[in-house]
Protein backbone atom coordinates (compact mmCIF):
# COMPACT_ATOMS: atom_id res chain seq x y z
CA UNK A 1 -40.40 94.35 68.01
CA UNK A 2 -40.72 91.50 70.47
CA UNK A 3 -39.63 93.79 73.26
CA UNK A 4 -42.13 95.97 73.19
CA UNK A 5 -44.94 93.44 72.87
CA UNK A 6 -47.27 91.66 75.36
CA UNK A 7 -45.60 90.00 77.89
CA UNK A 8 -45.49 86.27 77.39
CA UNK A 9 -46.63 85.84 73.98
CA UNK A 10 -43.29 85.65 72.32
CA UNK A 11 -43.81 82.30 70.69
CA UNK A 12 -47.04 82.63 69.66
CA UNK A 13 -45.52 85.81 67.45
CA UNK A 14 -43.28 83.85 66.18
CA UNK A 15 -45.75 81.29 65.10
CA UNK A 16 -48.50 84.17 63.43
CA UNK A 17 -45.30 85.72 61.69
CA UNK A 18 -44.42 82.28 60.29
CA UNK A 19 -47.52 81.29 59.34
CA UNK A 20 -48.61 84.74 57.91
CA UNK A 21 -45.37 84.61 55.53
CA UNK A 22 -44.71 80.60 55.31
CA UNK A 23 -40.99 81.17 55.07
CA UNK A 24 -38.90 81.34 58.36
CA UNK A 25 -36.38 83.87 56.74
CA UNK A 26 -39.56 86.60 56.42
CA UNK A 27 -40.81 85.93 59.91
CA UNK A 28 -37.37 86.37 61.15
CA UNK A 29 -36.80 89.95 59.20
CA UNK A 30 -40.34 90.75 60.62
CA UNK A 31 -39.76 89.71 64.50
CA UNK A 32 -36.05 90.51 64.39
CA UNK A 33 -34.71 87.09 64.81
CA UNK A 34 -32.59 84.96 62.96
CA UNK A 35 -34.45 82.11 60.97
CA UNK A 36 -32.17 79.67 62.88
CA UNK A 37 -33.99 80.97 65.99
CA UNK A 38 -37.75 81.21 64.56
CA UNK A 39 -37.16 77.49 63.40
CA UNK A 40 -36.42 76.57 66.80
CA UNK A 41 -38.76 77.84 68.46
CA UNK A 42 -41.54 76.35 66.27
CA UNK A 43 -40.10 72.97 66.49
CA UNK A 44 -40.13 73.76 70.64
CA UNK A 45 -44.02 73.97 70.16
CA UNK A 46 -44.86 71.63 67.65
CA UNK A 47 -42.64 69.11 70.33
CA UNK A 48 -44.74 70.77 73.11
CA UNK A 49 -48.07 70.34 71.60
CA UNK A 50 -47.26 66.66 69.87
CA UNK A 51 -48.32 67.61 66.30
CA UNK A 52 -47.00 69.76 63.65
CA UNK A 53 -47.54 73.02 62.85
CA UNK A 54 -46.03 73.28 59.20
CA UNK A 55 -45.11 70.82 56.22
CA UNK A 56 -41.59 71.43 55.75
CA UNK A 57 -39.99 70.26 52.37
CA UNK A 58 -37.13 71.66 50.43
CA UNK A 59 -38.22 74.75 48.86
CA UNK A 60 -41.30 75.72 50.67
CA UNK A 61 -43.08 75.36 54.00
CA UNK A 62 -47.27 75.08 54.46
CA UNK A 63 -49.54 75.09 57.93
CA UNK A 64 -50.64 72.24 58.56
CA UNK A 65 -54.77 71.34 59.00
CA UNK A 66 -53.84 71.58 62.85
CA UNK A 67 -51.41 74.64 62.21
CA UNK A 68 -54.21 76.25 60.28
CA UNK A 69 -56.28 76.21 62.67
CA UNK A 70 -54.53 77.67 65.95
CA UNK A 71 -53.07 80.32 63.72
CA UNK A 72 -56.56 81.80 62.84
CA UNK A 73 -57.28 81.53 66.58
CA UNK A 74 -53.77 82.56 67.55
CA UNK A 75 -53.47 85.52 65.29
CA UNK A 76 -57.27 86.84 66.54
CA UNK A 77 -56.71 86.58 70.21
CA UNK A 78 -52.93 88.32 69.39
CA UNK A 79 -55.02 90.82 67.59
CA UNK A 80 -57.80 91.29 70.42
CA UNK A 81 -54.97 91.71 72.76
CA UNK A 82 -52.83 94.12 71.01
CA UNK A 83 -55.34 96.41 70.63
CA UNK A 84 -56.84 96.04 74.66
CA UNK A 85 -53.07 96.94 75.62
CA UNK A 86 -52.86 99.81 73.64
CA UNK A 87 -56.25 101.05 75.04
CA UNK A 88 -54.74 99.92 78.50
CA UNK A 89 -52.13 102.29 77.78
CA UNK A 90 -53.65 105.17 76.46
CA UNK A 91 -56.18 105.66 79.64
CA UNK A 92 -52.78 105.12 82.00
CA UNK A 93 -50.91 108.05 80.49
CA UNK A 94 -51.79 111.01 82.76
CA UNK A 95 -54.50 113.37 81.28
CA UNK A 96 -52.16 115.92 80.21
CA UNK A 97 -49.95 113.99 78.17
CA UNK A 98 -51.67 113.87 74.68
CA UNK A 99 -50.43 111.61 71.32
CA UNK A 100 -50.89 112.92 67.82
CA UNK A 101 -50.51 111.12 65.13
CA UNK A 102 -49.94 113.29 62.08
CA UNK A 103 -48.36 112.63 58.49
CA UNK A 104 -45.15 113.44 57.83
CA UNK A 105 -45.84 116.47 55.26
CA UNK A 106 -48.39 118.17 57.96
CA UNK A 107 -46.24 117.92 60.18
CA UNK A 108 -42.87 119.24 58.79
CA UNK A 109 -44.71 122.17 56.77
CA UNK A 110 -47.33 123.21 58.93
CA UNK A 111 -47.88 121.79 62.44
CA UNK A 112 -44.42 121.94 63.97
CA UNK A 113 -43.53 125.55 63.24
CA UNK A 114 -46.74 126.28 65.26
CA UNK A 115 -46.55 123.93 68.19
CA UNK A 116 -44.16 125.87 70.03
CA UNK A 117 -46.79 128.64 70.04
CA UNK A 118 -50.04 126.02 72.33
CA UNK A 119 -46.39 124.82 74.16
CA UNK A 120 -45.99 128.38 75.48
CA UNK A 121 -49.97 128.75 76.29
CA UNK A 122 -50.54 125.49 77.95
CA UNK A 123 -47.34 124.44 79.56
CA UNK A 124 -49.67 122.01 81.72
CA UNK A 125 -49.85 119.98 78.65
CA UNK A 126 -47.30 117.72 76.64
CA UNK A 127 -48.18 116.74 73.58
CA UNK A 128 -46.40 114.09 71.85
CA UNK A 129 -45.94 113.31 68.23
CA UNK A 130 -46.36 109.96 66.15
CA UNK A 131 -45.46 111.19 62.71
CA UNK A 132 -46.70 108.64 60.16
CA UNK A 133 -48.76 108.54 56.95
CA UNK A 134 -50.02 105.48 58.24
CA UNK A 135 -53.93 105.40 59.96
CA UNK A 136 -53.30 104.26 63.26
CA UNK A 137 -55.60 102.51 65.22
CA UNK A 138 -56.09 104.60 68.40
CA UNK A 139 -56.90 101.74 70.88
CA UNK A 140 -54.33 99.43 69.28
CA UNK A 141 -51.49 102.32 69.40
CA UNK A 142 -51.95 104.31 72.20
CA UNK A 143 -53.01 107.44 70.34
CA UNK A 144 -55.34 110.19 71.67
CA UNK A 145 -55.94 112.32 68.58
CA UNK A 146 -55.35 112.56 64.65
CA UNK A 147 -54.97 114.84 62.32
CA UNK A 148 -55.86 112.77 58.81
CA UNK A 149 -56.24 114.00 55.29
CA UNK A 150 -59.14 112.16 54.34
CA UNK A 151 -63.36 111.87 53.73
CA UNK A 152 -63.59 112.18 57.49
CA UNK A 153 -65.71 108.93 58.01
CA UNK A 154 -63.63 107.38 60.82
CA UNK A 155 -65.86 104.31 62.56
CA UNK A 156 -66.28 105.29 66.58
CA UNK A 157 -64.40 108.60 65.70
CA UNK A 158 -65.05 112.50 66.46
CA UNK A 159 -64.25 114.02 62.66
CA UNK A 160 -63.79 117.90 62.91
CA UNK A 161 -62.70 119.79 59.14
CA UNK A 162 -59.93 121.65 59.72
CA UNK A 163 -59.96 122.96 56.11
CA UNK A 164 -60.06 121.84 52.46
CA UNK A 165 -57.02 122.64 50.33
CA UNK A 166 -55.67 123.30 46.93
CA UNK A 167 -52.47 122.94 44.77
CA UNK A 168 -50.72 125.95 42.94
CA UNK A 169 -48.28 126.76 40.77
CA UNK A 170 -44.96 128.34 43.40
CA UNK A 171 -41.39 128.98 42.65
CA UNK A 172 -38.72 130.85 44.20
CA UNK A 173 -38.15 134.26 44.38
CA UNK A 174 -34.74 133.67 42.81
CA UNK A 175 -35.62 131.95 39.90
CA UNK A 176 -38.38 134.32 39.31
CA UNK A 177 -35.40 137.13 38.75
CA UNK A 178 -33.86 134.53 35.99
CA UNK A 179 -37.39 134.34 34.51
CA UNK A 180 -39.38 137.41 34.54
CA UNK A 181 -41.37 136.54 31.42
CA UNK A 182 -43.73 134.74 33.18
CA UNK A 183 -47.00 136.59 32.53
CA UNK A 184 -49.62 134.16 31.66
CA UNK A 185 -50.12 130.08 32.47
CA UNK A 186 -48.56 129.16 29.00
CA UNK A 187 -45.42 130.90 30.03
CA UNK A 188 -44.71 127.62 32.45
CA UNK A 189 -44.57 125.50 28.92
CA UNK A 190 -41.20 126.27 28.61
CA UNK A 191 -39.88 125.56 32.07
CA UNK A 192 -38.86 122.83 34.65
CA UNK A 193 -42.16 121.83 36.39
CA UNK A 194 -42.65 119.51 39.43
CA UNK A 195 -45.01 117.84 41.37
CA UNK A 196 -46.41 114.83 43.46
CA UNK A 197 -46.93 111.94 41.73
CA UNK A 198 -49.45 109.82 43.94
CA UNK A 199 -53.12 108.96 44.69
CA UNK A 200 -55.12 108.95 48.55
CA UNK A 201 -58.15 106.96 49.30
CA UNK A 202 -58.22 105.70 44.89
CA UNK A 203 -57.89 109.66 44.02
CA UNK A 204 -55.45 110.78 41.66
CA UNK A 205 -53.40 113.91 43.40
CA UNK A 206 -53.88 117.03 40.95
CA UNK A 207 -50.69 117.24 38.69
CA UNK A 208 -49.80 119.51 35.66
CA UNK A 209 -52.09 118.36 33.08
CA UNK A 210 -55.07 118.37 35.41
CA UNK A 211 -53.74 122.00 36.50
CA UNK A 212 -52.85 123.37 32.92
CA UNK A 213 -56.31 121.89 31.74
CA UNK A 214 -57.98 124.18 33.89
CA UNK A 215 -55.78 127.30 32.83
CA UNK A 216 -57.48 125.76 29.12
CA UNK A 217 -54.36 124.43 28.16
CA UNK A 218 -55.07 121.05 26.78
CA UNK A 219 -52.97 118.30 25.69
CA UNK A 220 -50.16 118.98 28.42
CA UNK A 221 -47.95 115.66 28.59
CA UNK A 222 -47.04 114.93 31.90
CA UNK A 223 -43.65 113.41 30.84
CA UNK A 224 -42.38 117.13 30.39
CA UNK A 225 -42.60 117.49 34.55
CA UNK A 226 -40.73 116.18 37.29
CA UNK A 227 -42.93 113.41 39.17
CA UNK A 228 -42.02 113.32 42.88
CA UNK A 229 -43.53 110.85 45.28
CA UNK A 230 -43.29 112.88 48.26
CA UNK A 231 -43.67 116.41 49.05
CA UNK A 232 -40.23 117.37 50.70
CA UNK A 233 -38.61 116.49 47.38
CA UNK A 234 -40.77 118.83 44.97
CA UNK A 235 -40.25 121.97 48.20
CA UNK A 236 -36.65 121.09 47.46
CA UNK A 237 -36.66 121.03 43.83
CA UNK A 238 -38.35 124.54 44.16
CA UNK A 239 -36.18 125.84 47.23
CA UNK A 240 -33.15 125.08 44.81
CA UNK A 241 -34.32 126.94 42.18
CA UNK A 242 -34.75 124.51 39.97
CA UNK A 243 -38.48 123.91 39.13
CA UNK A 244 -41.92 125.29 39.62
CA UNK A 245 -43.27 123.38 41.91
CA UNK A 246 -46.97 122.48 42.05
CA UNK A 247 -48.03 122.75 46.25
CA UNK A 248 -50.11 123.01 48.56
CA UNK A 249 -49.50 127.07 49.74
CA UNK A 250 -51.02 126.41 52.70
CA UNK A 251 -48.22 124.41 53.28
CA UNK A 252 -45.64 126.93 52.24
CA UNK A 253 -47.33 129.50 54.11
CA UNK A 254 -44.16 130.35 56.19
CA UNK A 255 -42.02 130.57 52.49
CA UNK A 256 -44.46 132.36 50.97
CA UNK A 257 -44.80 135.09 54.09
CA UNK A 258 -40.94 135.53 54.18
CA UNK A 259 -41.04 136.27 50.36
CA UNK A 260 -38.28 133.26 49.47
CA UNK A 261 -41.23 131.34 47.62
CA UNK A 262 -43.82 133.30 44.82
CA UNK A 263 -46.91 132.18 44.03
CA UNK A 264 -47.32 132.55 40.19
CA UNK A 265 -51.15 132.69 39.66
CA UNK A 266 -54.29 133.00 41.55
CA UNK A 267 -55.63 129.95 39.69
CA UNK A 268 -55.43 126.93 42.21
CA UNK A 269 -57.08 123.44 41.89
CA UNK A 270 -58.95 122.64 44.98
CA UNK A 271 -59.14 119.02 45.57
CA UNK A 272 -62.43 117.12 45.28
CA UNK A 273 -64.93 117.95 47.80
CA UNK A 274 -64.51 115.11 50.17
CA UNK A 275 -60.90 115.18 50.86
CA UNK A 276 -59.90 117.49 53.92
CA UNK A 277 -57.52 117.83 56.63
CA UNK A 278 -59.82 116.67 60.05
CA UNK A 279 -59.22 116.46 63.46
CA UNK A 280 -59.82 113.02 64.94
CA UNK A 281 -60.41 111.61 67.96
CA UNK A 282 -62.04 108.56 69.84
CA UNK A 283 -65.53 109.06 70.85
CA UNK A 284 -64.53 107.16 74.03
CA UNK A 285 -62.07 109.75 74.61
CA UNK A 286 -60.98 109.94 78.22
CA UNK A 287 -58.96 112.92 77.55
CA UNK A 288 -61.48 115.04 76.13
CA UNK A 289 -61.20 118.15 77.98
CA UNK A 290 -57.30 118.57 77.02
CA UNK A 291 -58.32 117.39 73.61
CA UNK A 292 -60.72 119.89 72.88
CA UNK A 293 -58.35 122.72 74.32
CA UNK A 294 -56.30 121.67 71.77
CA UNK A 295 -58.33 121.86 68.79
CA UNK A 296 -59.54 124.68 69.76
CA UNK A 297 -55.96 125.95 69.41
CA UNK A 298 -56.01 124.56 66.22
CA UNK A 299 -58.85 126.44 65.14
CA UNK A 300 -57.47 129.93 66.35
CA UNK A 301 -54.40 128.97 64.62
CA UNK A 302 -56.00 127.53 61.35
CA UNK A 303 -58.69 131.28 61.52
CA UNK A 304 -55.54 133.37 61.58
CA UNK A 305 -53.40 131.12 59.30
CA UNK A 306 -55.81 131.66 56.59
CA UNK A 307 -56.10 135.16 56.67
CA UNK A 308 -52.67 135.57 56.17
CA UNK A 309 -52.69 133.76 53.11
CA UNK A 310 -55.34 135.49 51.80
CA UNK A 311 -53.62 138.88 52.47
CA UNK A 312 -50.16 137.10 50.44
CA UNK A 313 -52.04 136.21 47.62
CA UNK A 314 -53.70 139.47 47.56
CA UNK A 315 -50.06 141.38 48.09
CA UNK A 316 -48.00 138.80 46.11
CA UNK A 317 -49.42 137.12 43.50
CA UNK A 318 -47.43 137.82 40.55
CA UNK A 319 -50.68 137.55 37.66
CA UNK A 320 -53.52 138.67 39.32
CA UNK A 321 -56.16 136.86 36.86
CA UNK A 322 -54.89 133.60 35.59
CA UNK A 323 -56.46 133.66 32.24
């Protein structure tokens, strides 16, 4: 939004949004101005500079040689800048105020029923949240620390493993009472499945076949599940007693503890070696003190947080082996 950008380089937005999309309608949706008012304001510099910017005809508009050339230089130094004022920013926020930017599933399932907990211990600290699947630049967005689910090989970044995870078969303990026949993997043929149908970094996210080839059930068709694109809707599915759901139980942890959510087997699928949740930070940090105090939160948190989950599958796991 133009209000929240540098100071004084409203036109030249204008002109790197316009020339990025080459339609005045798109920059407009992008900048939140009208096209009327993007149109203006390029004719205002193309009058201002004494040559045109863009070939205008009826159906299309193009940059011209001259155009093309201050919006390469326009868009770097925009670029260059953008990122400088987030740094600026980031160093002039007191040390104890701290931004995290975390995804959105982390955050919902795991991170903010815990937060309250490092609120109560460091008071002294405030820790702000930027929930978004997107990798933000830390400079360029003012952020002082990460948690990413990823390879861990951030350029100019601090990468600490949190911990690897794995997908399960869970349901609720409801439906469980309407289907207590569910003894063995191939028992799950015959009911509603769900799961997440996506891919991170080019890697397919486990789903039912890849799970029920592992239990040595081969051939599974996929079409016979539910495919969710995010999380919250396959916790749903499974909170409404509708499906088994294929999670993450470290991300049902709390469900799982209070005994509304089952987990059916102890045969999970651990994802590929390389993907993790890490901890992620500049290497420039200027806030490195309070940063470390709060991973090492994390780690306390994440030590004790998997013990418990060991103990539920050892208490609660409904076939003890899978095959």
């Amino acid at each position: 939004m133009i209000s929240k950008v540098i100071p004084g380089t409203r036109a030249l937005r204008i002109f790197v949004a316009a020339g990025k999309h080459l339609n005045f309608s798109a920059a407009a949706k992008e900048i939140s101005l009208t096209p009327a008012a993007v149109s203006y304001q390029i004719k205002e510099m193309e009058e201002q500079l004494g040559f045109s910017l863009f070939k205008r005809n009826s159906r299309s508009i193009q940059l011209t040689p001259e155009g093309s050339i201050l919006f390469t230089a326009v868009s770097e130094s925009l670029d260059n800048m953008e990122q400088a004022l987030g740094y600026a920013r980031r160093i002039n926020k007191p040390s104890s105020h701290l931004t995290l930017s975390v995804g959105a599933r982390f955050a919902t399932y795991w991170l903010l029923p815990k937060l309250g907990e490092f609120k109560q211990l460091r008071p002294d600290l405030s820790i702000a949240l930027d929930i978004t699947d997107d990798v933000r630049d830390f400079d360029r967005d003012g952020i002082d620390m990460a948690i990413r689910f990823g390879n861990g090989r951030y350029p100019d970044c601090v990468a600490n493993k949190l911990f690897e995870t794995s997908v399960a078969p869970v349901c609720s303990a409801e439906f469980l009472v309407h289907h207590q026949d569910i003894n063995k993997p191939e028992d799950l043929l015959s009911l509603p499945l769900s799961y997440v149908n996506c891919s991170v970094n080019g890697q397919t996210w486990p789903d039912w076949k890849m799970w029920m080839s592992q239990a040595d059930i081969n051939g599974f068709d996929n079409s016979q599940s539910i495919a969710f694109s995010d999380l919250n809707h396959v916790i749903q599915a499974v909170q409404d007693n509708v499906t088994v759901g294929l999670v993450e139980p470290i991300l049902v942890a709390n469900q799982l503890s209070q005994g509304s959510f089952v987990q059916l087997f102890d045969l999970t699928m651990k994802l590929p070696d390389e993907f993790a949740y890490y901890f992620v930070y500049p290497s420039r940090s200027e806030k490195e003190k309070a940063v470390a105090d709060f991973l090492s939160w994390l780690f306390t948190v994440i030590e004790s947080h998997h013990e418990n989950i060991r103990s539920l599958q050892r208490e609660s796991i409904v076939v003890k082996n899978s095959c």
